[in-house]
N, C-alpha and C. Protein backbone atom coordinates (compact mmCIF):
# COMPACT_ATOMS: atom_id res chain seq x y z
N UNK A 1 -9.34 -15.36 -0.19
CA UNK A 1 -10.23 -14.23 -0.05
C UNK A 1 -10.66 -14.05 1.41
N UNK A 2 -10.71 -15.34 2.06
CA UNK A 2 -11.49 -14.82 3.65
C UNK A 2 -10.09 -14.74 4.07
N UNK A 3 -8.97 -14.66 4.27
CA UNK A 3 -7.77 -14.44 4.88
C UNK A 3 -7.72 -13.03 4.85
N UNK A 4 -8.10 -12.67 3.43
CA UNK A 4 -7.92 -10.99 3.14
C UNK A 4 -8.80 -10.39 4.15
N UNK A 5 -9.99 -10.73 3.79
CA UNK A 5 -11.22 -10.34 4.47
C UNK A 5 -11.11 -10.13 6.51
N UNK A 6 -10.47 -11.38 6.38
CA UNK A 6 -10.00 -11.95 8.28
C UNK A 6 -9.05 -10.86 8.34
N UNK A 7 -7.79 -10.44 7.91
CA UNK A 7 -6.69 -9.79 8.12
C UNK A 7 -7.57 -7.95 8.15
N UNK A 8 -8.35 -7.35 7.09
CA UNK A 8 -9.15 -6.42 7.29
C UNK A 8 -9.88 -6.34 8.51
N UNK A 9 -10.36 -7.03 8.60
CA UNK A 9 -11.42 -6.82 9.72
C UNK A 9 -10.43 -6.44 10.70
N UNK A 10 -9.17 -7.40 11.32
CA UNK A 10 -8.53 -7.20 12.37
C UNK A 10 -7.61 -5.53 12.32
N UNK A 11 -7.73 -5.56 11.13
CA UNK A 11 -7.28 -3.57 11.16
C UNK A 11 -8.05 -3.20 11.51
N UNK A 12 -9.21 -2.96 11.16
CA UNK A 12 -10.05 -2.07 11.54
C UNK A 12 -10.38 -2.12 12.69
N UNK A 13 -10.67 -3.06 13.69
CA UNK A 13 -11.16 -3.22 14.53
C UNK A 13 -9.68 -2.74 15.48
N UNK A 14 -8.84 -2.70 15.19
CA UNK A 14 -7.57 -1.92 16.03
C UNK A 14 -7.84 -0.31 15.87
N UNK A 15 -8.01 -0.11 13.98
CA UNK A 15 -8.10 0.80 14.20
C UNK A 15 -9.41 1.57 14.85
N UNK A 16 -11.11 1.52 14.62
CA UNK A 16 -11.73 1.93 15.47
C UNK A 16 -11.58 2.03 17.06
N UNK A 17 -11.23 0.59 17.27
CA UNK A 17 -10.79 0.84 19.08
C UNK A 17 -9.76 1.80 19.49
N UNK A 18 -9.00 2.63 18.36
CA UNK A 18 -7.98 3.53 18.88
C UNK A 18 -8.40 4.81 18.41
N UNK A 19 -9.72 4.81 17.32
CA UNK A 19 -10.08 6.27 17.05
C UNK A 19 -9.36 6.82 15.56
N UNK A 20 -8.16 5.65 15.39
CA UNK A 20 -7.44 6.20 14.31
C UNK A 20 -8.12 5.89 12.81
N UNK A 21 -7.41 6.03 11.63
CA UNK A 21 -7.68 6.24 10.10
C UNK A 21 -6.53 5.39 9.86
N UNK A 22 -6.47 4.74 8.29
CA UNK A 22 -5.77 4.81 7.31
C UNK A 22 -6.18 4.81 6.18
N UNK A 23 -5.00 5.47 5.13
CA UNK A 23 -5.23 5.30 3.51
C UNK A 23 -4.18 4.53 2.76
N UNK A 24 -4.73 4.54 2.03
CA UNK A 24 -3.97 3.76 0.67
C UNK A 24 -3.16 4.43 -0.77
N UNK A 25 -2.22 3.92 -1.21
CA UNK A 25 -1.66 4.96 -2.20
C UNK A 25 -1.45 3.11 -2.97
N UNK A 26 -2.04 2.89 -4.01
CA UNK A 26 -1.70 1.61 -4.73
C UNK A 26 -1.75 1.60 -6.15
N UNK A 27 -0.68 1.23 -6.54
CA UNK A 27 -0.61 0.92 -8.01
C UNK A 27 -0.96 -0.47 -8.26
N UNK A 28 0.45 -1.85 -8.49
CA UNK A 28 0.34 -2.90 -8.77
C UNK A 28 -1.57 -3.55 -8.32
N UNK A 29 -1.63 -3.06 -7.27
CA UNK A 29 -2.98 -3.56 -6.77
C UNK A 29 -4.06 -3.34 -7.25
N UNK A 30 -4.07 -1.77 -7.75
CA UNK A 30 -5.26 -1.37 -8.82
C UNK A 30 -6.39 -1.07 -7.50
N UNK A 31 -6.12 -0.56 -6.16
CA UNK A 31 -7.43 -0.58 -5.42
C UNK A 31 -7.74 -1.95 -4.57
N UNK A 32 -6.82 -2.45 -4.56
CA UNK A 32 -7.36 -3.85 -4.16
C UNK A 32 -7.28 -3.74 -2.58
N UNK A 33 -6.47 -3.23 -2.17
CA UNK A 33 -6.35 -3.06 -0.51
C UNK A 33 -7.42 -2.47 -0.25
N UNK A 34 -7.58 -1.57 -0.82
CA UNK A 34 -9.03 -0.53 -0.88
C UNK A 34 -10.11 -1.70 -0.27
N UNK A 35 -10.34 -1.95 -1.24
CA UNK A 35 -11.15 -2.81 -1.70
C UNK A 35 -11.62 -4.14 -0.52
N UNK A 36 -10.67 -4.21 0.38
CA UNK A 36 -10.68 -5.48 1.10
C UNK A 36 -10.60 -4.55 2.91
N UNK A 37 -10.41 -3.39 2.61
CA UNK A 37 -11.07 -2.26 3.64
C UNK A 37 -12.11 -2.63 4.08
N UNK A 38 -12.37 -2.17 2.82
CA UNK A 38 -14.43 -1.64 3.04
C UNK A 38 -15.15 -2.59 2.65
N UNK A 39 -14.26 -3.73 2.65
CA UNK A 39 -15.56 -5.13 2.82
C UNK A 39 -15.92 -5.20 4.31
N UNK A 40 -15.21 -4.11 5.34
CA UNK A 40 -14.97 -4.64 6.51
C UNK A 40 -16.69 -3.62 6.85
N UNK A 41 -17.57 -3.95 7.90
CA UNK A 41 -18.93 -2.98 7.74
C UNK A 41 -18.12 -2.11 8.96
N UNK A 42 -18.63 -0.74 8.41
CA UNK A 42 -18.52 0.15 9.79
C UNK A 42 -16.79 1.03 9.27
N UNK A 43 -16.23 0.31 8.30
CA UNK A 43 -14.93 0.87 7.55
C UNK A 43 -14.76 2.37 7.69
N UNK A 44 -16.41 2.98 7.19
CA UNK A 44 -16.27 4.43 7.25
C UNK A 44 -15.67 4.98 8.21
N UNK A 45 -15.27 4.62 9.47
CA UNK A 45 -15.16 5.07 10.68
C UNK A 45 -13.81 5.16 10.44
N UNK A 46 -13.02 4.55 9.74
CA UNK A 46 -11.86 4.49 10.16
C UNK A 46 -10.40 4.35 8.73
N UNK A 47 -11.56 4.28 7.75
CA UNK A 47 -10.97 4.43 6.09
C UNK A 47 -10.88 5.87 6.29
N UNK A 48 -9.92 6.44 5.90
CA UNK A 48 -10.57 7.75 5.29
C UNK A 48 -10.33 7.78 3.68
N UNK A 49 -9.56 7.66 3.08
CA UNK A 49 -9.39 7.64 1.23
C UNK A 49 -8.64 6.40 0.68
N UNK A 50 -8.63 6.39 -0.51
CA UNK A 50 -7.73 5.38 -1.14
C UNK A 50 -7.07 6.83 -2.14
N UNK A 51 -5.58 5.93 -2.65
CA UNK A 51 -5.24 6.65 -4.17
C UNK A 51 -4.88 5.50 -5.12
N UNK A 52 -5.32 5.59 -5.83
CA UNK A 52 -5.11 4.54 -7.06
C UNK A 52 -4.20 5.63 -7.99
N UNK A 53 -2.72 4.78 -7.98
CA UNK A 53 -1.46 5.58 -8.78
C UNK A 53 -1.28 5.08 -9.72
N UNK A 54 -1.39 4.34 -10.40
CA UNK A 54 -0.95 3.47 -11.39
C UNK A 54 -0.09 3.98 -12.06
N UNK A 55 -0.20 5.16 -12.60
CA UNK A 55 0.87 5.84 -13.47
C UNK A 55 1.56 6.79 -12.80
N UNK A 56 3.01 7.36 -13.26
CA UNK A 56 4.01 8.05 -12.77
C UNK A 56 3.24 9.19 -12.40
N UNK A 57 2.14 9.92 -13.50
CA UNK A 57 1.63 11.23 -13.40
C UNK A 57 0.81 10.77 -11.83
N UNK A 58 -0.09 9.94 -11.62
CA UNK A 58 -0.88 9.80 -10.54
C UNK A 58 -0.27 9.79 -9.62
N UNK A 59 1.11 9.25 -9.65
CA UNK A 59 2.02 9.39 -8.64
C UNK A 59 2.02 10.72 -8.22
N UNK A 60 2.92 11.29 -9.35
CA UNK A 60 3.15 13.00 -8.98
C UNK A 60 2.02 13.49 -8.21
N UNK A 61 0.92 13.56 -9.08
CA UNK A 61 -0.15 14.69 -8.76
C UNK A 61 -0.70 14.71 -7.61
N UNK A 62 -0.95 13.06 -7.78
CA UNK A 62 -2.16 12.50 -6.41
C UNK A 62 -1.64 12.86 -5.29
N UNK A 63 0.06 11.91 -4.66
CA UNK A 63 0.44 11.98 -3.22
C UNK A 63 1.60 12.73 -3.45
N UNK A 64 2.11 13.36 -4.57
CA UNK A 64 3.40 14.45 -4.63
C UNK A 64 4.47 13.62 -4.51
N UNK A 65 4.60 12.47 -5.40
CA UNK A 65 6.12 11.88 -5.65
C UNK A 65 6.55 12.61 -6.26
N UNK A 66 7.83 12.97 -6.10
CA UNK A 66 8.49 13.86 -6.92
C UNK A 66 9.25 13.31 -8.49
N UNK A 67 9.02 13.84 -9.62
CA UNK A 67 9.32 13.45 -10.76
C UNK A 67 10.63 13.50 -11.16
N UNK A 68 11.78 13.89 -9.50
CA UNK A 68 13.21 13.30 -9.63
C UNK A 68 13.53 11.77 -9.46
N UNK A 69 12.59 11.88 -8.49
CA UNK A 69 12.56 10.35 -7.45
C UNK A 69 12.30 9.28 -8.32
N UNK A 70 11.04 9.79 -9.35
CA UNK A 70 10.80 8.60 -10.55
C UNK A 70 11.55 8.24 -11.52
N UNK A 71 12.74 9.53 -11.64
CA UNK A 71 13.38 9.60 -12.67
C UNK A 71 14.87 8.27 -12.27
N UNK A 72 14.90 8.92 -11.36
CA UNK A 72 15.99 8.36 -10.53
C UNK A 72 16.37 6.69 -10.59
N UNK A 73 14.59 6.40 -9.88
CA UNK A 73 14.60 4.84 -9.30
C UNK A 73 13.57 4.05 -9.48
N UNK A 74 12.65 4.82 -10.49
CA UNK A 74 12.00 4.25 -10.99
C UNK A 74 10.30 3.80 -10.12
N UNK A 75 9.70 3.46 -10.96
CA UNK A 75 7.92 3.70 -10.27
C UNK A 75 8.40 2.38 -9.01
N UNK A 76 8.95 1.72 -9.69
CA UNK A 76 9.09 0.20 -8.13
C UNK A 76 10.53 0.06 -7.90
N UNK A 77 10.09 1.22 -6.67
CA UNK A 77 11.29 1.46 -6.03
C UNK A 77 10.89 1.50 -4.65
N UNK A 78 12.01 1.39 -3.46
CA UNK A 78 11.52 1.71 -1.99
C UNK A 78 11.50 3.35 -2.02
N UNK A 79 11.90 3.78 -2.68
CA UNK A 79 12.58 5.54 -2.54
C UNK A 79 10.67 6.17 -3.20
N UNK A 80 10.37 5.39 -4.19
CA UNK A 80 8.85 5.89 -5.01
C UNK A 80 7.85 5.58 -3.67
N UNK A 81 7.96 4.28 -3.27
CA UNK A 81 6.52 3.81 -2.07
C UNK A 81 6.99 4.63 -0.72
N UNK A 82 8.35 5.29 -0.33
CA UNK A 82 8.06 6.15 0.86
C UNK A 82 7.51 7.96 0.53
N UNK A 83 7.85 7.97 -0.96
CA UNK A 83 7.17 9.34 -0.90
C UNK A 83 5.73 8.87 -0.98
N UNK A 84 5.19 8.36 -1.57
CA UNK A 84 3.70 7.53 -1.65
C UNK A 84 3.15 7.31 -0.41
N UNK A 85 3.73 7.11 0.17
CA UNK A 85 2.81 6.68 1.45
C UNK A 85 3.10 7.80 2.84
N UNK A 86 4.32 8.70 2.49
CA UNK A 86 3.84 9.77 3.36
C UNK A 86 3.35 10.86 2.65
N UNK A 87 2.97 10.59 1.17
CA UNK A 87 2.14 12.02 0.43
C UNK A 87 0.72 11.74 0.66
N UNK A 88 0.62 10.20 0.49
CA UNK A 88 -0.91 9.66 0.94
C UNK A 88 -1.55 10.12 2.40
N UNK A 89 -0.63 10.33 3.10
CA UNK A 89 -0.96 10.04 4.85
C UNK A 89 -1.42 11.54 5.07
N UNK A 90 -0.08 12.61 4.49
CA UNK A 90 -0.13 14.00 4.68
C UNK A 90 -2.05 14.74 3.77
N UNK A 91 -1.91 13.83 2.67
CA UNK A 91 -3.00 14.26 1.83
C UNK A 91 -4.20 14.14 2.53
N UNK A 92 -4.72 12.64 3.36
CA UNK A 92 -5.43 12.31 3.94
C UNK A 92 -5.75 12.55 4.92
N UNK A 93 -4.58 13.36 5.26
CA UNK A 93 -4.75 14.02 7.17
C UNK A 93 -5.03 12.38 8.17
N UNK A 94 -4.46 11.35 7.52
CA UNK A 94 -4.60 9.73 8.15
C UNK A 94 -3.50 9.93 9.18
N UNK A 95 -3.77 8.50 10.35
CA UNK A 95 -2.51 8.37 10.94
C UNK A 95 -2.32 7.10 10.66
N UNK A 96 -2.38 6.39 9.64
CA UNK A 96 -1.38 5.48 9.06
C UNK A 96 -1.59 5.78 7.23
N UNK A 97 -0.31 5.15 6.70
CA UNK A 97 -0.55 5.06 5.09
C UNK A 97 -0.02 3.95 4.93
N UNK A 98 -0.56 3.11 3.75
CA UNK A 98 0.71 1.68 3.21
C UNK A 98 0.26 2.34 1.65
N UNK A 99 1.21 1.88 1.18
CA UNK A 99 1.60 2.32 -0.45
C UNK A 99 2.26 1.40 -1.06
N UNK A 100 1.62 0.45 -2.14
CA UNK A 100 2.95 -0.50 -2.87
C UNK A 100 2.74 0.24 -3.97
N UNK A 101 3.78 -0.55 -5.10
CA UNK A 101 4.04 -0.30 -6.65
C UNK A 101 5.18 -1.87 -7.03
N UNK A 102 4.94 -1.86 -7.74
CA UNK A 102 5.13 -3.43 -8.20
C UNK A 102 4.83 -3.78 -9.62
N UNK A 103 5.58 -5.12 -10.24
CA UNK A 103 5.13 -5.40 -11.12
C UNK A 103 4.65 -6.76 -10.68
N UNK A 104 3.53 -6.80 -11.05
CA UNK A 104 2.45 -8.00 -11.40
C UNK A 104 2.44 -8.91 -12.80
N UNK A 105 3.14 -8.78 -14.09
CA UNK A 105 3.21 -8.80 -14.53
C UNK A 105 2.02 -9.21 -15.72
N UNK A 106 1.74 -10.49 -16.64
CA UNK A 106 2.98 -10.94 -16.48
C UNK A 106 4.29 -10.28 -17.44
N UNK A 107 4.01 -9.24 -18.18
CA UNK A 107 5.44 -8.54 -18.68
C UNK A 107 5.62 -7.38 -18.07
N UNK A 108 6.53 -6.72 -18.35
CA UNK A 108 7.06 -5.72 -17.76
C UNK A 108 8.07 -5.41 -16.71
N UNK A 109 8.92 -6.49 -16.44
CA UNK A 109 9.47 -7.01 -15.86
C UNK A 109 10.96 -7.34 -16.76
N UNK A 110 12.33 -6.93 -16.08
CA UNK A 110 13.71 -6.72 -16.32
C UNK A 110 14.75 -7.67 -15.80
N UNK A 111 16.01 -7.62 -15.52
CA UNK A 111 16.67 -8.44 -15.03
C UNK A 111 16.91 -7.39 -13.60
N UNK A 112 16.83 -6.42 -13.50
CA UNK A 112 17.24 -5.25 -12.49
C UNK A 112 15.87 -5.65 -11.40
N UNK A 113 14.32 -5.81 -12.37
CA UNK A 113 13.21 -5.49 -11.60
C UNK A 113 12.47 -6.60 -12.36
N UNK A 114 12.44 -7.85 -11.57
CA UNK A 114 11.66 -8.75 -12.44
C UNK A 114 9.85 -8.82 -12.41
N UNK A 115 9.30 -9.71 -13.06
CA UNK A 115 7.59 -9.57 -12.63
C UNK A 115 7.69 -10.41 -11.60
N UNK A 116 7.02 -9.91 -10.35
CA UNK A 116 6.57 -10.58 -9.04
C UNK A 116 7.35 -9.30 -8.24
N UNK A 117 8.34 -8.31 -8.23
CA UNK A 117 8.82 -7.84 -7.69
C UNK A 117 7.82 -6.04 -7.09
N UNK A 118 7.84 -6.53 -5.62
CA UNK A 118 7.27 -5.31 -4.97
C UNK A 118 7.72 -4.72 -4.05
N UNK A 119 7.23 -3.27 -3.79
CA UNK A 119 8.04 -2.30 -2.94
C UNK A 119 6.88 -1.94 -2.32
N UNK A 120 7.44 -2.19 -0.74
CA UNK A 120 5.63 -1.46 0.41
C UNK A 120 6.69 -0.43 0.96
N UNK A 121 5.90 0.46 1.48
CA UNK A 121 5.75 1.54 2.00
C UNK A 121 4.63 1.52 3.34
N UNK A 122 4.95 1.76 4.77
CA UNK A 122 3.73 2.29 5.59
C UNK A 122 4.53 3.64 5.96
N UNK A 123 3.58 4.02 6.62
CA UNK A 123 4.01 5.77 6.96
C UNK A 123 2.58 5.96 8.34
N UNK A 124 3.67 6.28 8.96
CA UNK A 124 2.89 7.29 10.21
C UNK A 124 3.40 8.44 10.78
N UNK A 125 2.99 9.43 11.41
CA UNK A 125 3.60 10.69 11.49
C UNK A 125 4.53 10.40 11.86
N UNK A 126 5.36 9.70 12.62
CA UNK A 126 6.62 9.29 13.25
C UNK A 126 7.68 9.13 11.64
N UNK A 127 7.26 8.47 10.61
CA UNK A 127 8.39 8.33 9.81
C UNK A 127 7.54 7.02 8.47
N UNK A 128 8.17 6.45 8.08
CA UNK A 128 8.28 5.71 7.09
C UNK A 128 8.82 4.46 7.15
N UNK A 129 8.46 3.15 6.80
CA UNK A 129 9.16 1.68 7.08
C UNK A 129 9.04 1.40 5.59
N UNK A 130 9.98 0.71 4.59
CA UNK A 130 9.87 0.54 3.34
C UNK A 130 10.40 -1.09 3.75
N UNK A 131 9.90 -1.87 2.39
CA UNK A 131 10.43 -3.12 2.38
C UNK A 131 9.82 -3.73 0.55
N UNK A 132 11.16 -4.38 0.25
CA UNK A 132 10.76 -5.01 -1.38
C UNK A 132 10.38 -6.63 -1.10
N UNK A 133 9.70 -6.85 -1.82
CA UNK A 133 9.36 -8.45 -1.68
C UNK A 133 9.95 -9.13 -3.49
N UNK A 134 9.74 -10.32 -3.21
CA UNK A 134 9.68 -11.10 -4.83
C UNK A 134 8.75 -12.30 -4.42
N UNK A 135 7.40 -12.00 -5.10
CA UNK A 135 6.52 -12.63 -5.42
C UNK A 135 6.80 -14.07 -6.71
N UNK A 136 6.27 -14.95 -6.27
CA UNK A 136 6.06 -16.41 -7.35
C UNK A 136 4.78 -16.03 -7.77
N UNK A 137 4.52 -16.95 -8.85
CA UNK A 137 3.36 -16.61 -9.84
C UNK A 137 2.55 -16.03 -10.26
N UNK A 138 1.37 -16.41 -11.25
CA UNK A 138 1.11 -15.04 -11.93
C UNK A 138 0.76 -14.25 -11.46
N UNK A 139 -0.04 -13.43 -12.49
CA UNK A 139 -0.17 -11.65 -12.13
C UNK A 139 -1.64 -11.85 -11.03
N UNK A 140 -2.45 -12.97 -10.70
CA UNK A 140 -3.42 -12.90 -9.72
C UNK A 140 -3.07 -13.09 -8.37
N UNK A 141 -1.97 -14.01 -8.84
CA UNK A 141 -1.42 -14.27 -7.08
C UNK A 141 -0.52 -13.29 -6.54
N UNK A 142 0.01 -12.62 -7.43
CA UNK A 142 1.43 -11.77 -6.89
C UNK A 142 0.79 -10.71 -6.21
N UNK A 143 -0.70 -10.34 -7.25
CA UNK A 143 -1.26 -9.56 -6.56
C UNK A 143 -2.33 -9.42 -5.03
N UNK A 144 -2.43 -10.99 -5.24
CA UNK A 144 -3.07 -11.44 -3.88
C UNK A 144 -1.84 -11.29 -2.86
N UNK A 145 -0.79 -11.70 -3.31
CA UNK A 145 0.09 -12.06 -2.20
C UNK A 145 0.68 -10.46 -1.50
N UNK A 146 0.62 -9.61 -2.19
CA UNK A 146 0.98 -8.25 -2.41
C UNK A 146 0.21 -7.41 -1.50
N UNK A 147 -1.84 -7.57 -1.66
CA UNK A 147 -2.47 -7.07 -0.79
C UNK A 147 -2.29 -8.11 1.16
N UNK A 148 -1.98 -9.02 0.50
CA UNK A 148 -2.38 -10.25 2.23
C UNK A 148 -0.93 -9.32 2.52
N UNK A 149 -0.08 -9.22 1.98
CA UNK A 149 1.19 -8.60 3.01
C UNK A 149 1.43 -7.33 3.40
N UNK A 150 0.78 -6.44 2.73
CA UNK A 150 0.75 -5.00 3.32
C UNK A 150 -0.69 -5.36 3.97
N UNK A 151 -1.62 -5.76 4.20
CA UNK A 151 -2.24 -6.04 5.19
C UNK A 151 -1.99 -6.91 6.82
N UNK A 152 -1.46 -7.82 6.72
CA UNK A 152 -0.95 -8.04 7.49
C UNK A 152 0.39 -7.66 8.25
N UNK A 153 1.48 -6.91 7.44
CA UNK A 153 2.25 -5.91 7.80
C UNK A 153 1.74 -5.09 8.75
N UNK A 154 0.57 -4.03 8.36
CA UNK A 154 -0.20 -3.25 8.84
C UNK A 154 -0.97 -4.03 10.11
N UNK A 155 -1.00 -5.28 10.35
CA UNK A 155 -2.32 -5.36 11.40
C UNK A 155 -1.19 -5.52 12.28
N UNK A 156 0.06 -6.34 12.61
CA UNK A 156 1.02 -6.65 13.10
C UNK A 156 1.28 -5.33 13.65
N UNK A 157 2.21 -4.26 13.01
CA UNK A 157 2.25 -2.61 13.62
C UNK A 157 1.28 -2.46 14.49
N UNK A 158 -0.16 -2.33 14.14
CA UNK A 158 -1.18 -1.83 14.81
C UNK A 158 -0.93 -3.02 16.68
N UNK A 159 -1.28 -4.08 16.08
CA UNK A 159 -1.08 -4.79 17.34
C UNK A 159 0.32 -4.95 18.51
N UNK A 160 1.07 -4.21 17.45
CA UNK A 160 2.28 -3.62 18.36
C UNK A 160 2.45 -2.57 19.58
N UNK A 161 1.47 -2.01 18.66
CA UNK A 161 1.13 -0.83 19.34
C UNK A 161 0.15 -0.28 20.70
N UNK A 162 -0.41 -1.74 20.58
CA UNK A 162 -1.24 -1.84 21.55
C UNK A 162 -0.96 -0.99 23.00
């Protein structure tokens, strides 16, 4: 929890010192990136929204995945988290987005797409970076492990950018 907490803070504090925003587009997580934002004080400055997708429709509606794309490749896919995270970014008027979808399980999970398996998404006006992971154990850690890596994904970029 203070890793999460440590890794937040160091976004934010990139992002206020640059003036910029980000949002969130999260399923598997349920809000949890959200969530480890705005533990950070002063967040307002530099959060602007979350989307909690969980379902295909929230997908569609919320950040405008398209209901070929779902049809196609399914909610945990890299092709689902880059429309997600540049429908999130465009929606939010942000200049960053991260977006996963994943299964956490512990069911729901295939031989194609097992449980622990996740798809991130960041997005900045420049374009889109996608990447799948495979998470070990259960559905608390996959999901811990899920938010610490699109967080730290994200602070890494930012400090790139310096």
């Amino acid at each position: 929890m203070e890793q999460l907490i440590k890794l937040a803070t160091q976004v934010g504090e990139r992002l206020k010192a640059s003036g910029e925003t980000v949002t969130t587009a999260e399923s598997c997580t349920g809000g949890g990136i959200s969530y480890f934002l705005t533990e950070v004080a002063g967040s307002s400055a530099w959060f602007e929204r979350a989307f909690v997708t969980y379902s295909n429709d929230a997908k569609h509606e919320l950040v405008g995945v398209k209901q070929e794309t779902l049809a196609a490749h399914g909610a945990v896919s890299e092709e689902v988290v880059a429309e997600m995270a540049a429908g999130a970014l465009k929606a939010a008027n942000a200049d960053y987005a991260l977006a996963v979808s994943g299964i956490a399980g512990p069911t729901g999970g295939s031989d194609d797409k097992p449980v622990g398996l996740v798809c991130f998404g960041w997005a900045t006006k420049l374009g889109v970076v996608t990447e799948t992971c495979l998470f070990d154990g259960d559905r608390h850690v996959i999901r811990f492990n899920t938010i610490a890596h699109s967080l730290c994904r994200l602070q890494s970029y930012l400090e790139s950018q310096k």
